[in-house]
PDB file of N, CA and C in Angstrom:
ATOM      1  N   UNK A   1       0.821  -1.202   0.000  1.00  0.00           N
ATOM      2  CA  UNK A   1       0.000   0.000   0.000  1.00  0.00           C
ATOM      3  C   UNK A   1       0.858   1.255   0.000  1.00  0.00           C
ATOM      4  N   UNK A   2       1.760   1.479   0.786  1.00  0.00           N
ATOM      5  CA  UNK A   2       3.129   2.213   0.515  1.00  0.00           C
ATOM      6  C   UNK A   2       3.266   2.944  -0.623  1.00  0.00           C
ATOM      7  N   UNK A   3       3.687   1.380  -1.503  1.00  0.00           N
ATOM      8  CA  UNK A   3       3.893   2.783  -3.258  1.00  0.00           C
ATOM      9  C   UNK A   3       2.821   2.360  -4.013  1.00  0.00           C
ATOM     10  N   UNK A   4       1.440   2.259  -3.268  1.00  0.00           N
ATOM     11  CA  UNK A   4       0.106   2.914  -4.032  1.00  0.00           C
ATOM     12  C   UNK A   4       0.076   1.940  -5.248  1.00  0.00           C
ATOM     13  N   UNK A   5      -0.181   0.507  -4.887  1.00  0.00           N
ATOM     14  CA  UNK A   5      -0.083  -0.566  -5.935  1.00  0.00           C
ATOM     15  C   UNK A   5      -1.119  -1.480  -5.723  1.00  0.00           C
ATOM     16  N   UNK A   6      -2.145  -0.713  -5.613  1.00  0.00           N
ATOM     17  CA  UNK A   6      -3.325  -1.724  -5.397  1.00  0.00           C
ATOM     18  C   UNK A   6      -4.489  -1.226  -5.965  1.00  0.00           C
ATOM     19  N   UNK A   7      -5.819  -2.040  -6.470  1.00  0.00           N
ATOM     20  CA  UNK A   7      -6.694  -1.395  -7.447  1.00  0.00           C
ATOM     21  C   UNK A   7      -7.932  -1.004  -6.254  1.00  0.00           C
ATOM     22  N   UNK A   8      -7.762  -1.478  -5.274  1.00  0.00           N
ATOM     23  CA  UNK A   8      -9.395  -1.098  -4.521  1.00  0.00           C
ATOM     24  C   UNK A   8      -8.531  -0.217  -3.301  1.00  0.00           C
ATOM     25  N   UNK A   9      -9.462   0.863  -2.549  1.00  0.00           N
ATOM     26  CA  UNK A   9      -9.134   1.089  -1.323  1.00  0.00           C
ATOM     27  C   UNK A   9     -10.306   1.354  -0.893  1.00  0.00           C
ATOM     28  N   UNK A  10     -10.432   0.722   0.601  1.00  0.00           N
ATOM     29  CA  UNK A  10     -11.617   1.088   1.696  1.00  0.00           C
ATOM     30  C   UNK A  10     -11.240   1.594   2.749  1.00  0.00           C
ATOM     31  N   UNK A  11     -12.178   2.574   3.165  1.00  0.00           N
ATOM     32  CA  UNK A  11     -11.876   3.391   4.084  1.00  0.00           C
ATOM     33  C   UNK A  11     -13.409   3.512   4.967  1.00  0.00           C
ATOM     34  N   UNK A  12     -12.971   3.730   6.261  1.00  0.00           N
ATOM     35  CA  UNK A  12     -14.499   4.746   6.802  1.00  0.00           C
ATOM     36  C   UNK A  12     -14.276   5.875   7.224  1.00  0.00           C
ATOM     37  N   UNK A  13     -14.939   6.358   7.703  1.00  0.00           N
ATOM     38  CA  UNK A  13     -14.797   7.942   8.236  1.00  0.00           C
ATOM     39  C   UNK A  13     -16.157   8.584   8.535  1.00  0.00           C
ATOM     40  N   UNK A  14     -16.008   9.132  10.032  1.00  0.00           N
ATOM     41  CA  UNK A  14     -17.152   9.608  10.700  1.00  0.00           C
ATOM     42  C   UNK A  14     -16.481  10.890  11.096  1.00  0.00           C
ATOM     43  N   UNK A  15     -17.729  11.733  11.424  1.00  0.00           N
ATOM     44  CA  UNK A  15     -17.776  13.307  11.647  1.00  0.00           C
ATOM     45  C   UNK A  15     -17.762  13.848  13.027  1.00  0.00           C
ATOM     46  N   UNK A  16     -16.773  13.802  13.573  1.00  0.00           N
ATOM     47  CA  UNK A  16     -17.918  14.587  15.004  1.00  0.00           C
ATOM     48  C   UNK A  16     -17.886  15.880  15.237  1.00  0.00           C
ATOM     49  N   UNK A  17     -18.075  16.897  13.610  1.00  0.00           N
ATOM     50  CA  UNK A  17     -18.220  17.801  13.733  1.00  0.00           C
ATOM     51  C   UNK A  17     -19.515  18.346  12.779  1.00  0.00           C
ATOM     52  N   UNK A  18     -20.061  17.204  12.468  1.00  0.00           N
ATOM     53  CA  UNK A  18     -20.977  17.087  11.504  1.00  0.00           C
ATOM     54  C   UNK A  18     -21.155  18.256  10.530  1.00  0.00           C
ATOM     55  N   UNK A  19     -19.861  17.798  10.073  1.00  0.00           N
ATOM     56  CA  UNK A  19     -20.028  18.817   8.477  1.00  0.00           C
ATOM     57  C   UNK A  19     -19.008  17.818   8.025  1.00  0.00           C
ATOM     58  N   UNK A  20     -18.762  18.216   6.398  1.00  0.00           N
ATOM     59  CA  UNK A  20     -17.740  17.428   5.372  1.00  0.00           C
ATOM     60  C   UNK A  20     -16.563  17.749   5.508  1.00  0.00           C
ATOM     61  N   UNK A  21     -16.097  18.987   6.271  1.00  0.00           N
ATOM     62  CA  UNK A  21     -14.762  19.202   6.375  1.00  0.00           C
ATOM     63  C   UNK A  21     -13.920  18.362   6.398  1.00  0.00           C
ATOM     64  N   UNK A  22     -14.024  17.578   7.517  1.00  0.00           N
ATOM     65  CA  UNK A  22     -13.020  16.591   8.361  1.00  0.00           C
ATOM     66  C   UNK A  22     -12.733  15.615   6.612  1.00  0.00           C
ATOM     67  N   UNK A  23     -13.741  15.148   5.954  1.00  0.00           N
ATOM     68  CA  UNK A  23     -13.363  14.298   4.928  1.00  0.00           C
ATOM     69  C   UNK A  23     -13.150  15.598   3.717  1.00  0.00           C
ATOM     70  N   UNK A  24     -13.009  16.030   3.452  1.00  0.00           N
ATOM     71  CA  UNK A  24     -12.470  16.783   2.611  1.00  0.00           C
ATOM     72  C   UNK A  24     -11.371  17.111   2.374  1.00  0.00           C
ATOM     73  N   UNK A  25     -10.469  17.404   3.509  1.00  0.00           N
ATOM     74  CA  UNK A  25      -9.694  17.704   3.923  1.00  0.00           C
ATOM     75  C   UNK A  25      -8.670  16.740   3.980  1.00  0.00           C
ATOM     76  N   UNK A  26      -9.362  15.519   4.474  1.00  0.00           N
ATOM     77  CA  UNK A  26      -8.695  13.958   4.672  1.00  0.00           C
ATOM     78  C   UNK A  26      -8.475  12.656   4.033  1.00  0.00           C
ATOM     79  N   UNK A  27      -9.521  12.748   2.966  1.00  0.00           N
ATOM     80  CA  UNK A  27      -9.909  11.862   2.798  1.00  0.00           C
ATOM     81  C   UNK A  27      -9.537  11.917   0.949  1.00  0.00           C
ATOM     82  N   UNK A  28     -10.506  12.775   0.573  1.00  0.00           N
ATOM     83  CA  UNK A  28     -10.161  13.616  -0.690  1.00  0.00           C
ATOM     84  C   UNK A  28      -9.243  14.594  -0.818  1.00  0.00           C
ATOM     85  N   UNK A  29      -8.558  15.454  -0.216  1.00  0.00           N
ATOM     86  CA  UNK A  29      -7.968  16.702  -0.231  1.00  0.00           C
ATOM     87  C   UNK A  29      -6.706  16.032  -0.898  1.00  0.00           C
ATOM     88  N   UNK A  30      -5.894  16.712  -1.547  1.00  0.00           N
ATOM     89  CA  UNK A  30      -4.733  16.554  -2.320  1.00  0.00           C
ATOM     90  C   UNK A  30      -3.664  15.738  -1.335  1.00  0.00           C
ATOM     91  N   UNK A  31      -2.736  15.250  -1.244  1.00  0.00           N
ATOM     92  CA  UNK A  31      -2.073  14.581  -0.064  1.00  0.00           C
ATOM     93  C   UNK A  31      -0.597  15.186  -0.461  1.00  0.00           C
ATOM     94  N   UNK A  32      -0.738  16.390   0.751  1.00  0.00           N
ATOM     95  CA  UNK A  32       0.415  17.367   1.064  1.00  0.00           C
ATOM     96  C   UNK A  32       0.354  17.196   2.532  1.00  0.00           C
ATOM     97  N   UNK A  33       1.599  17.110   3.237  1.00  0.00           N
ATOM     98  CA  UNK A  33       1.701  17.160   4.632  1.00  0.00           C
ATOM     99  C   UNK A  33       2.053  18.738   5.056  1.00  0.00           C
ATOM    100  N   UNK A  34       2.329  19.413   4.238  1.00  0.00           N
ATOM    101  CA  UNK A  34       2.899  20.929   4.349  1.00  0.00           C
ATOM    102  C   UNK A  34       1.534  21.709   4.284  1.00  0.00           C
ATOM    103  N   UNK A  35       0.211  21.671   3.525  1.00  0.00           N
ATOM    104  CA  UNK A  35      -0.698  22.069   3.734  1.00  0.00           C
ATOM    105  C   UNK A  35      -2.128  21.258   4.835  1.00  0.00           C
ATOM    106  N   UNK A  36      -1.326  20.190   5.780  1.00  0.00           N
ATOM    107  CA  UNK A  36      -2.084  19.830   6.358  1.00  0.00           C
ATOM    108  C   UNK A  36      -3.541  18.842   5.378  1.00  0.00           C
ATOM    109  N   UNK A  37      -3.001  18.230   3.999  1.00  0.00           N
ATOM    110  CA  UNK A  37      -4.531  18.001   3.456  1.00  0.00           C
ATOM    111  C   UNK A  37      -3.961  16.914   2.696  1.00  0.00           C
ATOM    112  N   UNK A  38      -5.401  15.231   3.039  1.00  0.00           N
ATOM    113  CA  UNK A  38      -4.947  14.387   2.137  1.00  0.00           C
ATOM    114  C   UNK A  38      -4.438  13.682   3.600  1.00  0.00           C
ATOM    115  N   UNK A  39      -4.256  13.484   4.730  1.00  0.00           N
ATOM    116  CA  UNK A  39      -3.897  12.088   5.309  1.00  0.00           C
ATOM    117  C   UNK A  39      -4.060  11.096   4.962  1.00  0.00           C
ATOM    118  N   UNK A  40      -5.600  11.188   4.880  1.00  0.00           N
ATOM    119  CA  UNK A  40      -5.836   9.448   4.843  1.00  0.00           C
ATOM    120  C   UNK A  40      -6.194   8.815   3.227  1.00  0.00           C
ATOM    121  N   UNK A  41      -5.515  10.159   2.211  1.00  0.00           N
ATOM    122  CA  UNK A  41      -6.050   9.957   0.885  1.00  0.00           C
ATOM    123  C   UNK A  41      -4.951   9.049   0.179  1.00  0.00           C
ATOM    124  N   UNK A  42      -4.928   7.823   0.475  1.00  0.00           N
ATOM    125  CA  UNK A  42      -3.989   7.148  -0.204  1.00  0.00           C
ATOM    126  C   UNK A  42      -4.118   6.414  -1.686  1.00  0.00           C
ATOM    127  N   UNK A  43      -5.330   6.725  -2.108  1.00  0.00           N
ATOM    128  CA  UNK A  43      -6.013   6.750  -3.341  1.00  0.00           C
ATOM    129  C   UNK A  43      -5.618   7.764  -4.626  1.00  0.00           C
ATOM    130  N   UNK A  44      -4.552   8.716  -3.877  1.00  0.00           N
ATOM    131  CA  UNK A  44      -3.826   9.813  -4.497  1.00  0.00           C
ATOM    132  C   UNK A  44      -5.060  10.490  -5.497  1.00  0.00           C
ATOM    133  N   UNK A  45      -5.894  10.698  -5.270  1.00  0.00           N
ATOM    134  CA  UNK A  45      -7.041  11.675  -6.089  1.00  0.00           C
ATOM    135  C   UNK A  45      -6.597  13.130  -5.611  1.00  0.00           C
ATOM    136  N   UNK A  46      -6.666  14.201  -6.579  1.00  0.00           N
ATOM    137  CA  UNK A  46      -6.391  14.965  -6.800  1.00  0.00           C
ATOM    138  C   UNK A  46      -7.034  15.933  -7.370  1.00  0.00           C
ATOM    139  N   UNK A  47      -7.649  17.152  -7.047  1.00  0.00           N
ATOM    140  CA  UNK A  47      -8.365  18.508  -7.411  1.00  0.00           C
ATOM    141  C   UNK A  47      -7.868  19.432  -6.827  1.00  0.00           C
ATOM    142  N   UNK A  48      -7.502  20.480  -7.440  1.00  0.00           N
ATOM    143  CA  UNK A  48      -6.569  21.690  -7.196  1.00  0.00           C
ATOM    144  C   UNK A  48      -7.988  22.689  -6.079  1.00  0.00           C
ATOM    145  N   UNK A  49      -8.988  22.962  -7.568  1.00  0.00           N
ATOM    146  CA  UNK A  49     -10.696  23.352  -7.245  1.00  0.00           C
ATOM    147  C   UNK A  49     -11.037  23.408  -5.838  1.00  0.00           C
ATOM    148  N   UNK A  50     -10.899  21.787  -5.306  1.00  0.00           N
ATOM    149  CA  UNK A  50     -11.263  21.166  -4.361  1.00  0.00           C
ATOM    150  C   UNK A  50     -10.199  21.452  -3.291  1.00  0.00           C
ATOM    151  N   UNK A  51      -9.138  21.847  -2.966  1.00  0.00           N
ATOM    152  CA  UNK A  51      -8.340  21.956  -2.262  1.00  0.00           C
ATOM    153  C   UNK A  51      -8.709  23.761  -1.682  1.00  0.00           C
ATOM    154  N   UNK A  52      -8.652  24.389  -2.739  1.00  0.00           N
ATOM    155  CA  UNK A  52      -8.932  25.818  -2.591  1.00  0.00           C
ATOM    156  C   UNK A  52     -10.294  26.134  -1.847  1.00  0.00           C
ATOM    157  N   UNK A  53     -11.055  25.147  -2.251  1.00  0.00           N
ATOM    158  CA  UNK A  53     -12.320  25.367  -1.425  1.00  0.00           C
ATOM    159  C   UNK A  53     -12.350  24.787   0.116  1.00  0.00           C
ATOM    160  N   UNK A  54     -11.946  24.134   0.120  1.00  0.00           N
ATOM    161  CA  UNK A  54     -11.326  23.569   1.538  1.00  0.00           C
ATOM    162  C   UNK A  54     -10.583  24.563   2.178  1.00  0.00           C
ATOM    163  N   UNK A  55      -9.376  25.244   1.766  1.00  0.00           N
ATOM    164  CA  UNK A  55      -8.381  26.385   2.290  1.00  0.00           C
ATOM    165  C   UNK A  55      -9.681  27.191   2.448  1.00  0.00           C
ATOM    166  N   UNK A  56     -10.594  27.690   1.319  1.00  0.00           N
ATOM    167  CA  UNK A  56     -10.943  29.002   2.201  1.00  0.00           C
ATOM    168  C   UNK A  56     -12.352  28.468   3.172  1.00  0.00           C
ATOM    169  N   UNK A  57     -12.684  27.240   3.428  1.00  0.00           N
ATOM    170  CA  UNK A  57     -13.874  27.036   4.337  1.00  0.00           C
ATOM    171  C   UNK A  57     -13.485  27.185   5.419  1.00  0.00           C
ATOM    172  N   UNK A  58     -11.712  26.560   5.600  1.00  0.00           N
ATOM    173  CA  UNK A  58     -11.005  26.657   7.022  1.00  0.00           C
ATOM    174  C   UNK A  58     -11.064  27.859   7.405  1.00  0.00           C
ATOM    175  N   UNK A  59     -10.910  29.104   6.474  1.00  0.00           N
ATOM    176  CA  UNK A  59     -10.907  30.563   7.131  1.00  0.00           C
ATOM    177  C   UNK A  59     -11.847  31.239   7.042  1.00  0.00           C
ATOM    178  N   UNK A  60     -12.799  30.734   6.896  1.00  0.00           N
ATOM    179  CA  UNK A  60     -14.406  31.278   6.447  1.00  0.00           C
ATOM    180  C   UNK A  60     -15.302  31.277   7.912  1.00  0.00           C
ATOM    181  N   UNK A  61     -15.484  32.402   8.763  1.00  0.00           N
ATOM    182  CA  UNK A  61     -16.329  32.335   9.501  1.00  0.00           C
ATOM    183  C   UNK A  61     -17.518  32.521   9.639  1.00  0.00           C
ATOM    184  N   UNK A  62     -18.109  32.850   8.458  1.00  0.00           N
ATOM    185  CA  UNK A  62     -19.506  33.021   8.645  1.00  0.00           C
ATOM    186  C   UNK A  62     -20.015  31.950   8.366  1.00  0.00           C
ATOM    187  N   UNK A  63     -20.902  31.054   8.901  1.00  0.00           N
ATOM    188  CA  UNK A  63     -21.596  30.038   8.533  1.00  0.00           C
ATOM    189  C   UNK A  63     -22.297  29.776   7.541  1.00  0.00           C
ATOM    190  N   UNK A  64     -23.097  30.298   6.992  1.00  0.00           N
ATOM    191  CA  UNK A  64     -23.692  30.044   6.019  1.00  0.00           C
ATOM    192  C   UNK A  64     -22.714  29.908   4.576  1.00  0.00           C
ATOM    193  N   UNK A  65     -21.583  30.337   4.473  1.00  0.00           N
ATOM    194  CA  UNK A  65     -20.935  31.182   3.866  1.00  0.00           C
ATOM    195  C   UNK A  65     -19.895  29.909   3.886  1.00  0.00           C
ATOM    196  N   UNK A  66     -19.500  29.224   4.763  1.00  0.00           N
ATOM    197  CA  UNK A  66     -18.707  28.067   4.923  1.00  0.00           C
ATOM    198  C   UNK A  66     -19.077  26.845   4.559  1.00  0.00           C
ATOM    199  N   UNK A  67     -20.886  26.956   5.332  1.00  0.00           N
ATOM    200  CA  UNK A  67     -21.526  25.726   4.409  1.00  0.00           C
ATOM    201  C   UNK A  67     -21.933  25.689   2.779  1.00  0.00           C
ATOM    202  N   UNK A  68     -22.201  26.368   2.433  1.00  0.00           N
ATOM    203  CA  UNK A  68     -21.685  26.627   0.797  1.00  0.00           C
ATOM    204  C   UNK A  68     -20.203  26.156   0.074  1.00  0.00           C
ATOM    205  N   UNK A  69     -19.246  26.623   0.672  1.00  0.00           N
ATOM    206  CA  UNK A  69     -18.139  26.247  -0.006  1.00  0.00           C
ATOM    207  C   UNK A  69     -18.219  24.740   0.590  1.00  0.00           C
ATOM    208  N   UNK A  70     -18.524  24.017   1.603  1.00  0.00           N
ATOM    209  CA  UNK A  70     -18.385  22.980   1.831  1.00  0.00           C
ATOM    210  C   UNK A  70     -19.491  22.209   0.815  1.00  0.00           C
ATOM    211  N   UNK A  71     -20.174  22.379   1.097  1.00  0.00           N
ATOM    212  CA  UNK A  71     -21.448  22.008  -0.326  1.00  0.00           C
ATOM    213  C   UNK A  71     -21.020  21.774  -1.606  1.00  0.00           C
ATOM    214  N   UNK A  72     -20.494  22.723  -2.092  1.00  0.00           N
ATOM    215  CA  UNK A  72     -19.867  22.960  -3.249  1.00  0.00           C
ATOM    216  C   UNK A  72     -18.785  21.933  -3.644  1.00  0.00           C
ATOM    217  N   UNK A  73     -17.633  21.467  -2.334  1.00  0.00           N
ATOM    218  CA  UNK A  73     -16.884  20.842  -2.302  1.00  0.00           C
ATOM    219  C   UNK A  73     -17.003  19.375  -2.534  1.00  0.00           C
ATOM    220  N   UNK A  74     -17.775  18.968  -1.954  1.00  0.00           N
ATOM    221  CA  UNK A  74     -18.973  17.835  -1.827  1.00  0.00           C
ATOM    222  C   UNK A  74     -19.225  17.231  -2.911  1.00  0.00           C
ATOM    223  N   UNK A  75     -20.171  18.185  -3.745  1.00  0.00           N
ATOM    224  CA  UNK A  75     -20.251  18.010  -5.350  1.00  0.00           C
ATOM    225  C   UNK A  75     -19.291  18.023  -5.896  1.00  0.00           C
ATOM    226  N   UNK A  76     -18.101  18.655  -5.649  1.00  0.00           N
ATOM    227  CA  UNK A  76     -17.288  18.436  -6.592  1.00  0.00           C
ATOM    228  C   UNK A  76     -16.502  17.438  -6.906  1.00  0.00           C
ATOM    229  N   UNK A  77     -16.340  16.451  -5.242  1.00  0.00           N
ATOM    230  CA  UNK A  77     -15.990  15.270  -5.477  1.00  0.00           C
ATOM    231  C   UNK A  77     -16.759  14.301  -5.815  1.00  0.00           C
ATOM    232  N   UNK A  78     -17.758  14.691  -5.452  1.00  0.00           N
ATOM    233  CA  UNK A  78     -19.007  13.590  -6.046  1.00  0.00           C
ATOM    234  C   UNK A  78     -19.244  13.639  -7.439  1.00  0.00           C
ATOM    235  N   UNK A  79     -19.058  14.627  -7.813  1.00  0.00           N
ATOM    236  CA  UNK A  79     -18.897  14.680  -9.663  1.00  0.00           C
ATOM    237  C   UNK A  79     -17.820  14.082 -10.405  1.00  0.00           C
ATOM    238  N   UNK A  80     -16.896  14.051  -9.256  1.00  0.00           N
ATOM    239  CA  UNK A  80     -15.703  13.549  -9.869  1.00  0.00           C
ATOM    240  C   UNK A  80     -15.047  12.204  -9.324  1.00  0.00           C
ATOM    241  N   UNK A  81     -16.421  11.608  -8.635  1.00  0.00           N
ATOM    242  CA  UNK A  81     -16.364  10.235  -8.161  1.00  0.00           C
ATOM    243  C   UNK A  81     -15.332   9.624  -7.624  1.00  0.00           C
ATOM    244  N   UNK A  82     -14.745  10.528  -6.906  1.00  0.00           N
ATOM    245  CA  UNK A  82     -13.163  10.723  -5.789  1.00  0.00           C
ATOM    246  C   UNK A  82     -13.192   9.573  -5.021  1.00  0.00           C
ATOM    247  N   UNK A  83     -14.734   9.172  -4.390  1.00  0.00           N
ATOM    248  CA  UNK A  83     -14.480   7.866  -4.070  1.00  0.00           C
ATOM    249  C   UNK A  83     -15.791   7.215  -3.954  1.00  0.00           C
ATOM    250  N   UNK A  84     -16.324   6.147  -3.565  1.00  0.00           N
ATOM    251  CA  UNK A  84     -17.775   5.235  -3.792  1.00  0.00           C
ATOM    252  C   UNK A  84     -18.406   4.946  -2.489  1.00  0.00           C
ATOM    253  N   UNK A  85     -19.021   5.838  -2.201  1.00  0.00           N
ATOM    254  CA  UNK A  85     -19.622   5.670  -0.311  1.00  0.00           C
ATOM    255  C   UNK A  85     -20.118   3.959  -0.618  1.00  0.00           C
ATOM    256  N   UNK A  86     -20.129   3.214   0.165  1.00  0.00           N
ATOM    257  CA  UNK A  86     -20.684   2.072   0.139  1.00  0.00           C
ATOM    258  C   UNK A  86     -21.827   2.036   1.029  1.00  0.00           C
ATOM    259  N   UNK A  87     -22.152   2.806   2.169  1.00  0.00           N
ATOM    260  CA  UNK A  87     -22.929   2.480   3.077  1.00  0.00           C
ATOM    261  C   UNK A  87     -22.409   4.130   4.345  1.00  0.00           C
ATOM    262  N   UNK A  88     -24.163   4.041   4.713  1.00  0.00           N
ATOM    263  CA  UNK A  88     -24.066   4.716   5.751  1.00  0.00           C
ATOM    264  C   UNK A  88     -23.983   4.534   7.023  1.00  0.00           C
ATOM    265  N   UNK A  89     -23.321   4.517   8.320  1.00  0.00           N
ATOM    266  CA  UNK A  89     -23.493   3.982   9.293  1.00  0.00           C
ATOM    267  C   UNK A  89     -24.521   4.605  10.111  1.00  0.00           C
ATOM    268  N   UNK A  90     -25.981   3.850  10.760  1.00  0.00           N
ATOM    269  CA  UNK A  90     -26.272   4.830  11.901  1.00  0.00           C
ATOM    270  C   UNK A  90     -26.184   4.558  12.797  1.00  0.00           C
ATOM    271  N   UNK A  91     -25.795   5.056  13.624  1.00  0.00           N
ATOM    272  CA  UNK A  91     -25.592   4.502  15.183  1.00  0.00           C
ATOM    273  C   UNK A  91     -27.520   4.751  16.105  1.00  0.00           C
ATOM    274  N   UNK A  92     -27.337   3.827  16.808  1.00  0.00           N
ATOM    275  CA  UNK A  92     -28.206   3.291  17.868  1.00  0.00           C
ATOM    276  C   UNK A  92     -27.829   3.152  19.136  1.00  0.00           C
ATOM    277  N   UNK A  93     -28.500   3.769  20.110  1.00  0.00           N
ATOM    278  CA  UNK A  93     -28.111   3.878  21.477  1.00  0.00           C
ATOM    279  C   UNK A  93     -29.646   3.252  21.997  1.00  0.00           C
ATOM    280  N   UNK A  94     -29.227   2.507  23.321  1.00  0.00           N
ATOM    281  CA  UNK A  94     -30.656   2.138  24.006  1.00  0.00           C
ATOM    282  C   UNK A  94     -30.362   1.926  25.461  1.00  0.00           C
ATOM    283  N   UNK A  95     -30.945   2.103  26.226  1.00  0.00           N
ATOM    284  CA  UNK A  95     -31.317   2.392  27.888  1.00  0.00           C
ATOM    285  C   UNK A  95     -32.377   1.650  28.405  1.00  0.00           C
ATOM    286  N   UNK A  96     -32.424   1.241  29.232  1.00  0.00           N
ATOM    287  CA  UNK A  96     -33.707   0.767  30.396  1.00  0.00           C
ATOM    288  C   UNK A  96     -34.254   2.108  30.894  1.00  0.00           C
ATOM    289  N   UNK A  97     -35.722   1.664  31.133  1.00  0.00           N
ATOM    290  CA  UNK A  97     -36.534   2.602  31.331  1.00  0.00           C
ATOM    291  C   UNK A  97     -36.482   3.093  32.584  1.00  0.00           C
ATOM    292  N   UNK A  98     -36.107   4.463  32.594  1.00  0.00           N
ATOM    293  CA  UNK A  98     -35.451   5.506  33.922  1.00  0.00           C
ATOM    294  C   UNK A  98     -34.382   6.037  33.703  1.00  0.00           C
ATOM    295  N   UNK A  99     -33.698   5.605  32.371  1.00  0.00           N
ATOM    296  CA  UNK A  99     -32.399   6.772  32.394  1.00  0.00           C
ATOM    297  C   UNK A  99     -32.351   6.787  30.788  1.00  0.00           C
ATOM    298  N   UNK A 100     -31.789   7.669  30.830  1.00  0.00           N
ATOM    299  CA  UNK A 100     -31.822   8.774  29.188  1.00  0.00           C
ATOM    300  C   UNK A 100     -30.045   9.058  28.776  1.00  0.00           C
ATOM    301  N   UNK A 101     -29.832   8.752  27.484  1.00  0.00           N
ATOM    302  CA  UNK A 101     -28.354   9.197  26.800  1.00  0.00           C
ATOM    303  C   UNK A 101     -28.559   9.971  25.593  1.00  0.00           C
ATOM    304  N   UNK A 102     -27.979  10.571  25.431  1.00  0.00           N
ATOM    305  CA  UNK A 102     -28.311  11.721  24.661  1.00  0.00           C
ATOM    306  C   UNK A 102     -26.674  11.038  23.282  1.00  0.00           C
ATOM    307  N   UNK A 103     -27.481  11.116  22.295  1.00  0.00           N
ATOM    308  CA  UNK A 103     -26.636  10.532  20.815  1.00  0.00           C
ATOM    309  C   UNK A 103     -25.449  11.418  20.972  1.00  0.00           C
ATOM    310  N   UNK A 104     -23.804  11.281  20.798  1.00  0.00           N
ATOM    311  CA  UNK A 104     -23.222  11.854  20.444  1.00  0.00           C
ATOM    312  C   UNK A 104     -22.764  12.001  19.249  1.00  0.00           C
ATOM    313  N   UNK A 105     -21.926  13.013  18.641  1.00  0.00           N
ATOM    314  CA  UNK A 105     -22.050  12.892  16.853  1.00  0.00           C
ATOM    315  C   UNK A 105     -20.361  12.634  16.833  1.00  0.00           C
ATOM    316  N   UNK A 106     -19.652  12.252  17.861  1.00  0.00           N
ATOM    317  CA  UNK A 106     -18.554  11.304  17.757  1.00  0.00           C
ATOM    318  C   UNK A 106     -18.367   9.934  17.785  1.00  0.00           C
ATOM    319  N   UNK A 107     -20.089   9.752  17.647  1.00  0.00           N
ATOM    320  CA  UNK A 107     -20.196   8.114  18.209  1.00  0.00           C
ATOM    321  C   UNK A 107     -20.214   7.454  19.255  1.00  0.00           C
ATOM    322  N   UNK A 108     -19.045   7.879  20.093  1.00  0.00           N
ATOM    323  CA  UNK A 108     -18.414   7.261  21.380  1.00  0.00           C
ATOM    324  C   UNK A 108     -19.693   7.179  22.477  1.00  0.00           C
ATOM    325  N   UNK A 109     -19.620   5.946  23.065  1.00  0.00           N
ATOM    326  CA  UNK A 109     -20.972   6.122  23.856  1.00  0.00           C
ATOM    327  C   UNK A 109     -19.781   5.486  25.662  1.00  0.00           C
ATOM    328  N   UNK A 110     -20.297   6.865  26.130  1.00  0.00           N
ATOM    329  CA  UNK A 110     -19.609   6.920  27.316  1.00  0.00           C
ATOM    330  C   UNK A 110     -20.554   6.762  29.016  1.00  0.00           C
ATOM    331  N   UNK A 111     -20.224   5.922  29.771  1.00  0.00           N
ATOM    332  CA  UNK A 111     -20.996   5.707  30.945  1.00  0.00           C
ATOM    333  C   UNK A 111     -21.362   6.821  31.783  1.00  0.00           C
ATOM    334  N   UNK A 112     -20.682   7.866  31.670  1.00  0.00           N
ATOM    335  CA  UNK A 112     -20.600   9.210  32.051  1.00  0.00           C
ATOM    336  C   UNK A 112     -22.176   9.999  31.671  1.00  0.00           C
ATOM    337  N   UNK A 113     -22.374   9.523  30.747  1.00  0.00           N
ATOM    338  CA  UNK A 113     -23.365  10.448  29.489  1.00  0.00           C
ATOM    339  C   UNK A 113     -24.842   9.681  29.751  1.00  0.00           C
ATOM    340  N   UNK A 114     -24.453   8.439  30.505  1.00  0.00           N
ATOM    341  CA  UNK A 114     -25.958   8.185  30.642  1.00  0.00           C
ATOM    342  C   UNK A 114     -26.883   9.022  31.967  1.00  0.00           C
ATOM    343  N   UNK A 115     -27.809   9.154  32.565  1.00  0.00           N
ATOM    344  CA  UNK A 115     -28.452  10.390  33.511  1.00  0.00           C
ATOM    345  C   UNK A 115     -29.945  10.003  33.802  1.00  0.00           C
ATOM    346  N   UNK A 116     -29.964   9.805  34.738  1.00  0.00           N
ATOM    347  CA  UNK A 116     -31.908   9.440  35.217  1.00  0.00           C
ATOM    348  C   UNK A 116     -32.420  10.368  34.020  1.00  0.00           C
ATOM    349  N   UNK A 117     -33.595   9.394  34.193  1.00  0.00           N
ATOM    350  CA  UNK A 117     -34.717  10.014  32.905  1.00  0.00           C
ATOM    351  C   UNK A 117     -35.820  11.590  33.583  1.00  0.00           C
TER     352      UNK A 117
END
């Protein structure tokens, strides 16, 4: 996997910031260690487009304004079929009746987090 000699790659990847950044950035993003983008992209896919929109979502504080370029970004790998979601994961949490856990969007389900109902 090293020198990138293989025809399939699988990957997963979850959000716990629930936006596309985190995979944009990681997953798809060009694989430069000097711009921080592309860790886990060992699929070596490549969009210049897509990189720039990523740089400016990171410095983009207005929200609406961030989710757009992230949107945008989205499609653009999806147009350019960067990679093949296979499946969505949803997570499921469940309790006995009298105490309540509230879903986290890191997944992690912690004993801490459960709380009388």
């Amino acid at each position: 996997a090293a020198r990138q000699e293989f025809a399939v790659h699988l990957i997963g990847w979850g959000s716990s910031d629930a936006t596309s950044l985190g995979a944009l950035m990681n997953v798809v993003g060009t694989s430069d260690r000097v711009r921080s983008l592309g860790a886990v992209n060992h699929h070596r896919y490549s969009n210049p487009r897509l990189d720039a929109l990523v740089e400016r979502a990171l410095v983009t504080m207005d929200e609406p304004a961030r989710e757009a370029l992230l949107r945008e970004g989205v499609k653009l790998a999806a147009d350019d079929v960067a990679v093949i979601p296979l499946y969505n994961l949803v997570n499921i949490w469940g309790v006995r009746r009298g105490l309540r856990i509230e879903a986290r969007t890191d997944e992690r389900t912690l004993a801490m987090d459960i709380r009388p109902a």
